[in-house]
Protein backbone atom coordinates (compact mmCIF):
# COMPACT_ATOMS: atom_id res chain seq x y z
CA UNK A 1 85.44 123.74 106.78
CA UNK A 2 85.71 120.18 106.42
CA UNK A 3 89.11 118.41 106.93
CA UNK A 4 90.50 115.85 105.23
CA UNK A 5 93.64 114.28 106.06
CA UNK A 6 95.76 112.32 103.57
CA UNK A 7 98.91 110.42 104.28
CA UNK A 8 100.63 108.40 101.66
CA UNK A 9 103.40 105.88 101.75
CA UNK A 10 107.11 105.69 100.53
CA UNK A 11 106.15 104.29 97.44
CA UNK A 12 103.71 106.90 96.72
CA UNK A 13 106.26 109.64 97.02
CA UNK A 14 109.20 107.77 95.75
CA UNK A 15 108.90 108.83 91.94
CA UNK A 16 107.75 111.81 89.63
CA UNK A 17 104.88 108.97 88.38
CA UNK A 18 103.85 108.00 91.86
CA UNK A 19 103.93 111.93 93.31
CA UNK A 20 101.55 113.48 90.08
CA UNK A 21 99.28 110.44 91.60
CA UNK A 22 99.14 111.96 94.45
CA UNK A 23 98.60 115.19 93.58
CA UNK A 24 95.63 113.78 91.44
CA UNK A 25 94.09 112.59 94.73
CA UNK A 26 94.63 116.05 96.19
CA UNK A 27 93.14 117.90 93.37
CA UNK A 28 89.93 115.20 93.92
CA UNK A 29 89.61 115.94 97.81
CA UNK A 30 89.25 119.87 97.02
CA UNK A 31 87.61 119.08 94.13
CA UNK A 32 85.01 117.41 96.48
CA UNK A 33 84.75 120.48 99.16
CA UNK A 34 87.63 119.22 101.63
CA UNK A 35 90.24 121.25 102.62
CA UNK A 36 93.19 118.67 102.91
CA UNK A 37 96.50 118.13 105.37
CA UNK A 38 98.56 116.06 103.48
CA UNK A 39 101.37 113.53 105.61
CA UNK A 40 104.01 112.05 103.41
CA UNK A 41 106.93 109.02 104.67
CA UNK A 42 109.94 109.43 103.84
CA UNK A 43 110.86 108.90 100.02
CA UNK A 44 110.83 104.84 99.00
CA UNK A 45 112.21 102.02 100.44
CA UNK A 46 114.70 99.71 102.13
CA UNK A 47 117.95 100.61 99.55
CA UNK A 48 116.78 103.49 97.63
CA UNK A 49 118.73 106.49 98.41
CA UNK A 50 116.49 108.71 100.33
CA UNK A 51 114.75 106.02 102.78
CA UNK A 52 115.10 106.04 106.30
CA UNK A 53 117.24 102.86 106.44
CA UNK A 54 119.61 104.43 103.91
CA UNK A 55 119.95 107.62 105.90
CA UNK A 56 120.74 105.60 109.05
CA UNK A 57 123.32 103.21 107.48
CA UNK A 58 125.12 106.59 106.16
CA UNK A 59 125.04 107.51 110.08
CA UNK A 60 126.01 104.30 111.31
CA UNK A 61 128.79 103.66 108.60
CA UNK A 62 130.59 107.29 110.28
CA UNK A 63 129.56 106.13 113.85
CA UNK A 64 127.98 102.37 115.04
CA UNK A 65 127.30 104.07 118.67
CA UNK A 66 126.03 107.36 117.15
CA UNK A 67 124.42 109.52 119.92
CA UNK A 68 119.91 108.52 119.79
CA UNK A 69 119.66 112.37 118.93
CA UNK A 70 121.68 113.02 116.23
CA UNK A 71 119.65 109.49 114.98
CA UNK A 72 116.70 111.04 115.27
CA UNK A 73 117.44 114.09 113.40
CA UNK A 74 119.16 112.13 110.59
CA UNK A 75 115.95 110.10 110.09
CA UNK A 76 114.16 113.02 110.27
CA UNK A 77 115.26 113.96 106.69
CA UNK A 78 114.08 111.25 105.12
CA UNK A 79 110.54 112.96 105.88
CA UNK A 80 111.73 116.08 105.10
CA UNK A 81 112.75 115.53 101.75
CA UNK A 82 109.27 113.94 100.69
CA UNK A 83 107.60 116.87 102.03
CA UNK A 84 109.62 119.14 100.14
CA UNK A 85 109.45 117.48 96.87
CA UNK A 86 105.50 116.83 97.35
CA UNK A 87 105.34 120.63 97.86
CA UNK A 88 106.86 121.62 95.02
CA UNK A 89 105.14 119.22 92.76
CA UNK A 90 102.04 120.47 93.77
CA UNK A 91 103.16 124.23 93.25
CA UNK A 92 104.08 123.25 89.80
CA UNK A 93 100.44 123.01 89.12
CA UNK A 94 99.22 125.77 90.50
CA UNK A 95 98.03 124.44 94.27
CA UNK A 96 99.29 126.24 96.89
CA UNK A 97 100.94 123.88 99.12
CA UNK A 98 103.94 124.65 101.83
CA UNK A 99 106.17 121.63 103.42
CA UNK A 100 106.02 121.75 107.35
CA UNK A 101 108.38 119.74 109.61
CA UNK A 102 106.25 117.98 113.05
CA UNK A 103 107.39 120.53 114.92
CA UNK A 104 106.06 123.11 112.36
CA UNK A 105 103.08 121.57 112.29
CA UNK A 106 102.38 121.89 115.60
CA UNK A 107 103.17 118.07 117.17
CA UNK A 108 105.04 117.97 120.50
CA UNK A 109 106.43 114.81 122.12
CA UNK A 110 108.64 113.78 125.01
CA UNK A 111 111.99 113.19 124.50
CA UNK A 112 112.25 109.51 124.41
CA UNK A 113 114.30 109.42 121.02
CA UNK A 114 112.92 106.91 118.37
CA UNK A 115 110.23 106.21 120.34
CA UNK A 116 108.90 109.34 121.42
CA UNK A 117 104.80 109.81 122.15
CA UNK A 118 102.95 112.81 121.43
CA UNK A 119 102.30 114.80 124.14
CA UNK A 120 100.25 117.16 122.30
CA UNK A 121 99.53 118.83 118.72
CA UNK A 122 99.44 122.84 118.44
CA UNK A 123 96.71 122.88 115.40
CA UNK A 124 97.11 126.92 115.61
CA UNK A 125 99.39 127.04 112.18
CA UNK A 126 97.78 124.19 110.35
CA UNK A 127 94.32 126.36 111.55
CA UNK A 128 95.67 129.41 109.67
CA UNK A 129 97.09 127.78 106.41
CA UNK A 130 93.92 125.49 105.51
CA UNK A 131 91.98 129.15 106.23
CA UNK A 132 94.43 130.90 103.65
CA UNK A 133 93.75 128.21 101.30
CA UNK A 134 96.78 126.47 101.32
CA UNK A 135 97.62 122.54 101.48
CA UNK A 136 100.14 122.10 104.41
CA UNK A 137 102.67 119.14 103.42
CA UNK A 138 103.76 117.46 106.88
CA UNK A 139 106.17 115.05 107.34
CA UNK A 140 105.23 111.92 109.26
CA UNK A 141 107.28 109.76 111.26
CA UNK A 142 108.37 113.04 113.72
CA UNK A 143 107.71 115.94 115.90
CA UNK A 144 109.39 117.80 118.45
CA UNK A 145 110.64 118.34 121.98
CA UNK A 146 108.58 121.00 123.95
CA UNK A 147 111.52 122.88 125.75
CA UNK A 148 114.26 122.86 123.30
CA UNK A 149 112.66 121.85 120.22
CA UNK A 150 114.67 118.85 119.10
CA UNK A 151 114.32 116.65 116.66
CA UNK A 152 112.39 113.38 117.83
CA UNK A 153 110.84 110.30 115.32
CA UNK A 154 108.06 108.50 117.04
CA UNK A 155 109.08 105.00 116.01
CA UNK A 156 107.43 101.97 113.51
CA UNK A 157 104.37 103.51 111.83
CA UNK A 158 105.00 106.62 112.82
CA UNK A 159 103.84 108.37 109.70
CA UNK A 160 100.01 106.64 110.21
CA UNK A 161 100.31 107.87 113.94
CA UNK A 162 100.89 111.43 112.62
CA UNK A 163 98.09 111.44 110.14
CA UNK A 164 95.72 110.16 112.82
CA UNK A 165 97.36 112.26 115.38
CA UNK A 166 96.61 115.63 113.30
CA UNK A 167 93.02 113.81 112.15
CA UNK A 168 92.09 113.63 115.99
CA UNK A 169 93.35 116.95 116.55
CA UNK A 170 91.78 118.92 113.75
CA UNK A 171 88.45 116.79 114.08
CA UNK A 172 88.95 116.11 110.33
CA UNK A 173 85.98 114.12 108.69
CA UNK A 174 87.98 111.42 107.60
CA UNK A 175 91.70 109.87 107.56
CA UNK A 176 93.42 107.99 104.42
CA UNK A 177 96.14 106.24 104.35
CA UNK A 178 97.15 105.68 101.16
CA UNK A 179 99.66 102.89 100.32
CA UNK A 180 100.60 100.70 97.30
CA UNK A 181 97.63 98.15 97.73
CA UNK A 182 93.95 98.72 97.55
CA UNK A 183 92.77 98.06 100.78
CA UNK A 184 93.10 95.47 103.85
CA UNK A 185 93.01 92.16 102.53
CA UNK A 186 91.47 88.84 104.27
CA UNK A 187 95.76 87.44 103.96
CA UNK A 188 98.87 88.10 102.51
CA UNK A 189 97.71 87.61 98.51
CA UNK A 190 101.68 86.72 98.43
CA UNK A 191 100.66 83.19 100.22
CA UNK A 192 97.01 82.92 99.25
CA UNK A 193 96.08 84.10 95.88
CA UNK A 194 91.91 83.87 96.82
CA UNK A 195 93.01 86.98 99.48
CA UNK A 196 90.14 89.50 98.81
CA UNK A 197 89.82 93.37 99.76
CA UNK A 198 87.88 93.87 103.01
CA UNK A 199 85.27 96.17 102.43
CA UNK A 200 84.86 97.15 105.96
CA UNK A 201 86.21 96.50 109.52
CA UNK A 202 86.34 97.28 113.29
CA UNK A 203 88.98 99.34 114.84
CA UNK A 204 89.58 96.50 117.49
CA UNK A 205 90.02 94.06 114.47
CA UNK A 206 92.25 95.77 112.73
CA UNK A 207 94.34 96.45 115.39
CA UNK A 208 94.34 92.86 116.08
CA UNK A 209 95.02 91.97 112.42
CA UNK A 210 98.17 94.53 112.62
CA UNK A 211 99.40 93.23 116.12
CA UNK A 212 99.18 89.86 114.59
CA UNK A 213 101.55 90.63 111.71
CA UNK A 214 99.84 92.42 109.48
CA UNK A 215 101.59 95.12 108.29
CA UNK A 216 98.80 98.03 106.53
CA UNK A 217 98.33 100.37 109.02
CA UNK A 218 99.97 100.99 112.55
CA UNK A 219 97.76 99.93 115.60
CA UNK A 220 98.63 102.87 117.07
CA UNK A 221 97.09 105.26 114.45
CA UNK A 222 93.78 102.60 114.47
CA UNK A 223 94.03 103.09 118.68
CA UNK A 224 94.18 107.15 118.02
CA UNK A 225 91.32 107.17 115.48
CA UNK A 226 89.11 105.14 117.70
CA UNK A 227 89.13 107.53 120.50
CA UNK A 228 87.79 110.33 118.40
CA UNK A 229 85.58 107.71 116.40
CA UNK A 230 87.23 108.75 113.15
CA UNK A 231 86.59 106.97 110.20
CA UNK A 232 90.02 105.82 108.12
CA UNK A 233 90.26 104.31 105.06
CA UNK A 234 93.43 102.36 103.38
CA UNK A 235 93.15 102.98 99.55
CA UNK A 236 95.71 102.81 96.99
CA UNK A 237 97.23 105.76 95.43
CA UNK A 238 97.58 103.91 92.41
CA UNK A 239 93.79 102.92 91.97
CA UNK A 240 90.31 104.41 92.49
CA UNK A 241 89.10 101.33 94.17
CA UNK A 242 87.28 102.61 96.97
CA UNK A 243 89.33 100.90 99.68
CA UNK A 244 88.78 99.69 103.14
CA UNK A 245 86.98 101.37 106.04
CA UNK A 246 88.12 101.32 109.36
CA UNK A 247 85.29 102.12 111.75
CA UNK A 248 83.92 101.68 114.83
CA UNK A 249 80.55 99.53 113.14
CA UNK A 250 81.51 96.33 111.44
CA UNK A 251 78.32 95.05 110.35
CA UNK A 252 78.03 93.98 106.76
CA UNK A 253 75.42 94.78 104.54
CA UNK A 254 72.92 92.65 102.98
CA UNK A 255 74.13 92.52 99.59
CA UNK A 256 77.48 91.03 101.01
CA UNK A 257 76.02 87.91 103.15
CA UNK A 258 72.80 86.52 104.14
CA UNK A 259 72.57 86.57 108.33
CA UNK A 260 73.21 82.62 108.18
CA UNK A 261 76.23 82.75 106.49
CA UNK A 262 78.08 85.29 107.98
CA UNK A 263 81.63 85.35 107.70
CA UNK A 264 82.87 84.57 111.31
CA UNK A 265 86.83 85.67 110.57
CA UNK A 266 87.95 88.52 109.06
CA UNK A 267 91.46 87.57 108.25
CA UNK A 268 94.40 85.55 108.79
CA UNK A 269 97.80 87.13 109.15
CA UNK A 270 100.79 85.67 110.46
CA UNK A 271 104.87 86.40 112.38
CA UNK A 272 107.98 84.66 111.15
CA UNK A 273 110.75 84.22 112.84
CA UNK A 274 109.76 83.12 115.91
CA UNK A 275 111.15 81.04 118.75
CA UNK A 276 109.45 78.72 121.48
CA UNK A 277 110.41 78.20 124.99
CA UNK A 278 108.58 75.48 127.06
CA UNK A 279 110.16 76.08 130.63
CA UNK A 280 109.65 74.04 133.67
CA UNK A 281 107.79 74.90 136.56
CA UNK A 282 108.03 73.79 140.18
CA UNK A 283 104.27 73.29 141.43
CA UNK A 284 105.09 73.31 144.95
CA UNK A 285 106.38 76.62 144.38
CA UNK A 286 103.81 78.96 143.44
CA UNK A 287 106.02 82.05 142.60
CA UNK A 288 108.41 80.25 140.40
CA UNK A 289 106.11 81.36 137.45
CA UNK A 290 106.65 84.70 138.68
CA UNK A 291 110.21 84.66 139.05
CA UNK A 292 110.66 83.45 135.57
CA UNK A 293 109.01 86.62 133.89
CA UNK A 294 110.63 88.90 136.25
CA UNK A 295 114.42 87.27 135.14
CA UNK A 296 113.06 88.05 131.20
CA UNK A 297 111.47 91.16 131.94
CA UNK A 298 114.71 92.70 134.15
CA UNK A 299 116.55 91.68 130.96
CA UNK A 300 114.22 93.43 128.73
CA UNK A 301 113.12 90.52 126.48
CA UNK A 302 109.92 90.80 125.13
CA UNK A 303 107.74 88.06 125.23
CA UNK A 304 104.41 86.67 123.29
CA UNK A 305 102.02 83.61 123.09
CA UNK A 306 102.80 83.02 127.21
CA UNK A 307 100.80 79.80 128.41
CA UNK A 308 101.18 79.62 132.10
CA UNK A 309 100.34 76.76 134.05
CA UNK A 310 101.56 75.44 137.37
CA UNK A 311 103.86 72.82 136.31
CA UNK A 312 105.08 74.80 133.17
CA UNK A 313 105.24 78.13 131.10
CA UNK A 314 105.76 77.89 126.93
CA UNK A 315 106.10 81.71 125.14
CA UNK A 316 107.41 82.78 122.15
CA UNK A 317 110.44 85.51 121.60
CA UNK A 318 111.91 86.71 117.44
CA UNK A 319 114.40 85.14 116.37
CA UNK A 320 117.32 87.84 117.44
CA UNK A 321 116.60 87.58 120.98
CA UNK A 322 117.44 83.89 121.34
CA UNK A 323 120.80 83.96 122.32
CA UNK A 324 119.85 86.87 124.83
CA UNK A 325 116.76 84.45 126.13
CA UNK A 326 119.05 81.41 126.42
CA UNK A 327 121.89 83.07 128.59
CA UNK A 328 118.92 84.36 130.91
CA UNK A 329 117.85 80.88 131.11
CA UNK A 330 121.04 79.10 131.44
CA UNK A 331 121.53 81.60 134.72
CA UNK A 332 118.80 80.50 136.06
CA UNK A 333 117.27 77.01 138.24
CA UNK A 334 114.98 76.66 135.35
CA UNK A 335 114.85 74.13 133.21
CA UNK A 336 113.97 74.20 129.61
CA UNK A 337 113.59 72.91 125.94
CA UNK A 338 113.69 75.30 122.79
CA UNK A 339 112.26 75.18 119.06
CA UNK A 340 113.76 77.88 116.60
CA UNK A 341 112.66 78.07 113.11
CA UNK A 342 108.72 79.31 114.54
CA UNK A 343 106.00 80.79 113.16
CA UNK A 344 102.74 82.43 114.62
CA UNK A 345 99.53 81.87 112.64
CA UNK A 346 96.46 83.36 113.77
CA UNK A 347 92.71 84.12 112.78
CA UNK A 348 90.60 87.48 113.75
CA UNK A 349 87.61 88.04 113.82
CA UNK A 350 84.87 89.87 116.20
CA UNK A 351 81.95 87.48 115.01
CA UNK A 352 84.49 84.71 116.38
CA UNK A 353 83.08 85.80 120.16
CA UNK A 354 81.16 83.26 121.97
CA UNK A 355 80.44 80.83 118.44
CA UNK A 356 81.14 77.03 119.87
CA UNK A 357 83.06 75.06 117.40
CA UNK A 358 85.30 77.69 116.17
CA UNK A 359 88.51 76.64 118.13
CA UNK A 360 87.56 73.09 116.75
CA UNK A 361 87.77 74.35 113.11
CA UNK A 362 90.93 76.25 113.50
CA UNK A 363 92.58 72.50 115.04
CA UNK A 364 91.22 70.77 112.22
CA UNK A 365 92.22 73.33 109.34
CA UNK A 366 95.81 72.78 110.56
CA UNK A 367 96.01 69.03 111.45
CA UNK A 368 93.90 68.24 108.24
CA UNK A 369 97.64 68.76 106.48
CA UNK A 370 99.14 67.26 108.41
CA UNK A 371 100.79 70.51 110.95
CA UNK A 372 101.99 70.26 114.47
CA UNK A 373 100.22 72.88 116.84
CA UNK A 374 103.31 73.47 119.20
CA UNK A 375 100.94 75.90 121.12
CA UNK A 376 97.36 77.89 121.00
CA UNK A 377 96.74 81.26 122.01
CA UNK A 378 93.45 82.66 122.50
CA UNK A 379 91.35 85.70 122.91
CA UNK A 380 87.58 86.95 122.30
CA UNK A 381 88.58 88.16 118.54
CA UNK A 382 91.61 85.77 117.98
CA UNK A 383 92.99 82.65 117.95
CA UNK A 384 96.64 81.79 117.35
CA UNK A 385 99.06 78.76 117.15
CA UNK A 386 102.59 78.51 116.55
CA UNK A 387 103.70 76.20 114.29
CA UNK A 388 106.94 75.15 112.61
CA UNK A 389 107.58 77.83 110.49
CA UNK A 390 108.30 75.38 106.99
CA UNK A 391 104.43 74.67 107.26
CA UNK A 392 104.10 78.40 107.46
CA UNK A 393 102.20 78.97 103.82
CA UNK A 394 100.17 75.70 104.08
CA UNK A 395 99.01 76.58 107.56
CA UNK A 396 97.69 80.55 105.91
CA UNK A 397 95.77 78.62 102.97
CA UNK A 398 94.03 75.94 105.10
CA UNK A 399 92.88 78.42 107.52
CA UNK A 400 91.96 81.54 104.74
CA UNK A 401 89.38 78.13 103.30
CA UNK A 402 88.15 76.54 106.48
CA UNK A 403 86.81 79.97 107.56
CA UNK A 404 85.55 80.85 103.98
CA UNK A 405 87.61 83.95 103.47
């Protein structure tokens, strides 16, 4: 039996139009010898009625300190309505489908409410329904405790963590996430209209690209595939454009680039909303550096883009933990200077790895209009720099040309 497991987006669930589409892919994965799990998101998005956000403002409208659990089970229906409704339109046709919750369908976490990992995925009922010929429906985003079986929603993404999840577990040929574009795209086509369709990609780039600010696919889901070296692909529900696959080989084939010209990026994706900190360090004191990260870290602020040098440290936190950052600060020895209004800018690519003159195009893509690097950040597959965040769009076009995207 070959598996095939399909999860599709809010939008692809959110209306009678957008669910017949999915059923049409359905019908083409038996159609083509797979027996399919099917993993739906919640129903639409920010404002609509059945989206998680909704279903969390009617929570927190009753109760602003409502208890984490009876969270989690409220954004659990979100999931379960899409499930339901994706059921039933398939039954309408004739497919034998059947909605399953996480639990149901076999996925046990801890108990770390709206961020709870998977501890492990029971594949014995999903086993017996694909046998018996019927589609399971499960909903995304969720599973459940082991001991007491509560409710528990396994944070951002979580409905691409389930489908890979249940793909690792079932050693299913093949994952799709399905969403409303047609593939993983070289930028946001929103800033650079020339964005194109990757046709293929690493798991370690993609990840990058997603950690970076892209916002496809989950890096968690990429992280699960990769361990079981399962292919996915991000495709559109609306289209039959074939997508882009997400594997462990990223070469590219000879029709798409001679050897001399190939493409050293694969994308450039950006953060908004970003702050800077440049914080002074005493050099005579060699733990200062590490007394400064402990301070943040006991706090529980998050931080990104850390340069760390003996005179000085400069990172970058979002926007809403400012005020948070700056009391830590102001309770401290240290002293500092801050730049709100940031942005993070950033180019990935694997073929990036050991090519001189790449950092030097990446400066002179940026300074060539005329944009203030506050700060680079470096690694084998990416470089970064934050900027000011009004240069933001300029900064994603120069960068998408100098490295012929």
């Amino acid at each position: 039996m070959k598996i095939l497991v399909q999860k599709f987006g809010g939008t692809s669930v959110a209306s009678q139009e957008a669910r017949i589409a999915v059923k049409d892919k359905v019908q083409k994965a038996v159609r083509s010898g797979f027996a399919p799990v099917v993993v739906v998101s919640a129903m639409g998005r920010k404002g609509e009625p059945y989206a998680t956000d909704t279903l969390i403002k009617v929570l927190k409208e009753t109760n602003l300190s409502v208890n984490v659990r009876e969270l989690d089970m409220m954004m659990c229906c979100g999931e379960i309505m899409a499930a339901c409704v994706m059921a039933a339109t398939l039954q309408k046709f004739g497919i034998n489908a059947m909605a399953l919750t996480g639990g149901q369908a076999g996925i046990i976490t801890d108990s770390q409410f709206g961020a709870a990992r998977i501890k492990n995925i029971n594949v014995s009922n999903l086993h017996h329904l694909l046998e018996s010929g019927v589609i399971p429906i499960v909903c995304g985003f969720q599973g459940m405790t082991e001991n007491n079986g509560k409710f528990t929603t396994l944070g951002r993404g979580g409905s691409d963590t389930t489908a890979a999840a249940i793909g690792a577990a079932l050693h299913a040929e093949c994952v799709e996430i399905y969403t409303d574009v047609e593939g993983i795209m070289t930028a946001d086509p929103r800033l650079v209209k020339e964005a194109s369709i990757l046709k293929q990609i690493s798991y370690g780039e993609v990840c990058q690209m997603a950690h970076q600010g892209a916002k496809v696919i989950h890096p968690r889901a990429v992280e699960i595939a990769m361990k079981k070296n399962i292919p996915l692909i991000v495709k559109s529900t609306f289209s039959d454009a074939p997508g882009t696959l997400i594997t462990n080989d990223c070469a590219e084939t000879e029709e798409d680039t001679s050897i001399n010209e190939r493409r050293l990026a694969s994308g450039v994706t950006h953060l908004t909303d970003l702050a800077q900190f440049r914080v002074a360090l005493n050099p005579e004191d060699i733990a200062s550096g590490r007394k400064l990260f402990e301070d943040l870290a006991d706090a529980g602020i998050s931080v990104g883009c850390l340069n760390l040098s003996e005179s000085n440290a400069m990172f970058a936190v979002f926007a809403d933990d400012v005020e948070h950052t700056n009391k830590v600060l102001n309770g401290t020895d240290f002293e500092y200077t801050l730049t709100e209004d940031c942005a993070k800018v950033s180019v990935v690519g694997s073929a990036m790895r050991g090519v001189p003159g790449v950092m030097a195009n990446f400066v002179a893509a940026l300074t060539g209009c005329k944009i203030s690097i506050l700060q680079t950040v470096d690694s084998d597959t990416t470089i970064s720099a934050i900027i000011k965040q009004e240069h933001l769009i300029d900064a994603v076009k120069a960068l998408h040309k100098a490295f012929k995207l």
